[in-house]
Protein backbone atom coordinates (compact mmCIF):
# COMPACT_ATOMS: atom_id res chain seq x y z
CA UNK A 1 19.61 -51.86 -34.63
CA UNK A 2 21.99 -49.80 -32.79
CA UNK A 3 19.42 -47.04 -32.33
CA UNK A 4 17.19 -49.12 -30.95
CA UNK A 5 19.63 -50.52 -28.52
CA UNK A 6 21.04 -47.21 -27.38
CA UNK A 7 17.59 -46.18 -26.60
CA UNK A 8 16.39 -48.69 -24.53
CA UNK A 9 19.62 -48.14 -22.44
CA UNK A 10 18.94 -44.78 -22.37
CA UNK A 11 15.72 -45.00 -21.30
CA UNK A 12 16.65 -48.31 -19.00
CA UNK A 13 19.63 -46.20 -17.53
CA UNK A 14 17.44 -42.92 -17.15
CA UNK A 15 14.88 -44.54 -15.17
CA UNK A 16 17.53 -46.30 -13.09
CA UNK A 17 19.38 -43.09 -11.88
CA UNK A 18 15.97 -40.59 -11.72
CA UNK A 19 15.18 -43.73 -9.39
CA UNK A 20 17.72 -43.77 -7.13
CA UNK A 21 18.37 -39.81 -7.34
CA UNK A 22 15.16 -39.53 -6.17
CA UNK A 23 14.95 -42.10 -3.37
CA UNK A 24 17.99 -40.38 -1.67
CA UNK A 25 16.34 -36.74 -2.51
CA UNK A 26 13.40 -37.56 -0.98
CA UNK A 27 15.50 -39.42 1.97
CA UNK A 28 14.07 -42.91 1.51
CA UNK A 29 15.02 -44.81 5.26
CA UNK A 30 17.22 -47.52 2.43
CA UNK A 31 19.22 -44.38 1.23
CA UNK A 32 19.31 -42.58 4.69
CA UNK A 33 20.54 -45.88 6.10
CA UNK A 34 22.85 -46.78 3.28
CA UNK A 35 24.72 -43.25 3.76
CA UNK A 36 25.14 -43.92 7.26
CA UNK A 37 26.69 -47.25 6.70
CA UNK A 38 29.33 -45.61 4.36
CA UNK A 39 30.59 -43.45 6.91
CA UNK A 40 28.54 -40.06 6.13
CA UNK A 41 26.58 -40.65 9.56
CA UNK A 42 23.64 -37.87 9.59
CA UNK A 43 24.86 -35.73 7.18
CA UNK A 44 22.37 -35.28 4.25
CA UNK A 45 24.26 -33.00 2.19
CA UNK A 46 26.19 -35.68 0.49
CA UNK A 47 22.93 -38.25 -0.07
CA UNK A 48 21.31 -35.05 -1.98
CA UNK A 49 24.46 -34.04 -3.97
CA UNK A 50 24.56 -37.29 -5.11
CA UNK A 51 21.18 -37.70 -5.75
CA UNK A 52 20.68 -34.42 -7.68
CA UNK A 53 23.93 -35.56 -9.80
CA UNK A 54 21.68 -38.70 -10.51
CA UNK A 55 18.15 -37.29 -11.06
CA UNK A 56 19.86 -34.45 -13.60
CA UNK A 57 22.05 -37.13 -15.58
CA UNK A 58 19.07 -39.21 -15.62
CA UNK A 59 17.56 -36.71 -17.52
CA UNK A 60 20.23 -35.39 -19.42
CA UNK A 61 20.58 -38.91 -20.82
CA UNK A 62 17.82 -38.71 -22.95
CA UNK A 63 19.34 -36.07 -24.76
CA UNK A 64 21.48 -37.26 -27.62
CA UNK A 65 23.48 -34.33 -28.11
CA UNK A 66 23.98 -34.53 -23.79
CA UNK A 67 24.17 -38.27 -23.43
CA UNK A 68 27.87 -38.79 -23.46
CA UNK A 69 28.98 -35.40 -21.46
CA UNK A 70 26.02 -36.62 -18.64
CA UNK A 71 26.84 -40.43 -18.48
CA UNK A 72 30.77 -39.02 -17.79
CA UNK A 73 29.68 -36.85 -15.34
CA UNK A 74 27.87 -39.21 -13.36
CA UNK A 75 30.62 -42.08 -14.13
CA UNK A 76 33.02 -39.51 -12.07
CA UNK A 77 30.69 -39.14 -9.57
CA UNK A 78 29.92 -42.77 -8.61
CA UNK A 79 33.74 -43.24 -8.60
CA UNK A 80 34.58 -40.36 -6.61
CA UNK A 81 31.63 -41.29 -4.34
CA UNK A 82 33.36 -45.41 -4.32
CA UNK A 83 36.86 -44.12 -3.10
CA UNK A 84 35.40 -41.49 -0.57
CA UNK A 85 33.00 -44.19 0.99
CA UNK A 86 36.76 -46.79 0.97
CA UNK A 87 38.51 -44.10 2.35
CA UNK A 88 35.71 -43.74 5.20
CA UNK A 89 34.98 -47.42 5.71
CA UNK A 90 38.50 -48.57 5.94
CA UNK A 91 39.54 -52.27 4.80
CA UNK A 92 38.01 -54.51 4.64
CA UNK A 93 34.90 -53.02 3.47
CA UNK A 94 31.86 -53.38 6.00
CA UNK A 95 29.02 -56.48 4.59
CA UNK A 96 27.05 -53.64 3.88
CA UNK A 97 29.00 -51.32 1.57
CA UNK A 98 29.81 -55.14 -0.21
CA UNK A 99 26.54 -56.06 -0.86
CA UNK A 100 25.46 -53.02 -3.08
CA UNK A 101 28.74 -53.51 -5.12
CA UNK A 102 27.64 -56.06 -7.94
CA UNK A 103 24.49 -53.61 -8.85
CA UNK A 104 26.98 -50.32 -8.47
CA UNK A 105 29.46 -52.39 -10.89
CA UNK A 106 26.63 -53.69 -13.53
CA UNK A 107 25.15 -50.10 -13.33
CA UNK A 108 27.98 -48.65 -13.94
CA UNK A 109 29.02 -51.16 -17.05
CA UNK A 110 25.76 -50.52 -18.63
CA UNK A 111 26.72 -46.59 -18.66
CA UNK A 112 30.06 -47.32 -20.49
CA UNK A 113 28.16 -49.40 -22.52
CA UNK A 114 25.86 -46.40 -23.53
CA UNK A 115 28.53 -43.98 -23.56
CA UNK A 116 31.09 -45.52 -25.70
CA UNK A 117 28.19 -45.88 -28.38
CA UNK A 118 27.07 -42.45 -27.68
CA UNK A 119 30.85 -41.03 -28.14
CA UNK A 120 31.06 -38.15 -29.93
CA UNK A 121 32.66 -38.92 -33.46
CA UNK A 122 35.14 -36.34 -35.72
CA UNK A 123 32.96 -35.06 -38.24
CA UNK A 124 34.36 -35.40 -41.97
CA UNK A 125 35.31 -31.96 -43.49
């Protein structure tokens, strides 16, 4: 059972951040818009670091042996990304930076989810 379910939220997750990755690599107007909003104005370079951070831990999360290593790296990007786009934004956060928050937060639960059941274990000598 706990194959099973670590699969489908692979999978689920993968297709998620290849998804978005590639909507803000491509320069969707949502993503191009949504940048803007949190303070990176016309500046692509940070939409396509992000989104090549997503599109190669989307992938990288259907590899067992990466899983763990690539859900950690992206974790640290999304949070890095959070405080940089607070930091820009100022407080209170804008409605629009709010409104993506509940999906950024259950997003980001479902990869703890997968990556504290894809933790590497001590092997037994």
């Amino acid at each position: 059972m706990r194959v099973k379910v670590v699969w489908l939220l692979s999978v689920l997750i993968a297709v998620l951040l290849v998804g978005q990755g590639g909507a803000k690599l491509v320069g969707s107007e949502f993503m191009v818009e949504s940048f803007q909003h949190f303070g990176y104005g016309d500046n692509p370079l940070p939409r396509y670091a992000v989104g090549a951070v997503e599109v190669v831990g989307g992938f990288l999360v259907l590899v067992p042996r990466a899983r763990f290593w690539a859900l950690v790296g992206v974790l640290a990007m999304l949070v890095v990304l959070q405080v940089d786009v607070a930091r820009r934004t100022g407080f209170p956060l804008p409605p629009e930076v709010v409104a993506i928050l509940p999906g950024a937060a259950a997003g980001m639960a479902l990869m703890a989810v997968l990556g504290w059941l894809s933790r590497p274990t001590a092997q037994s000598p």
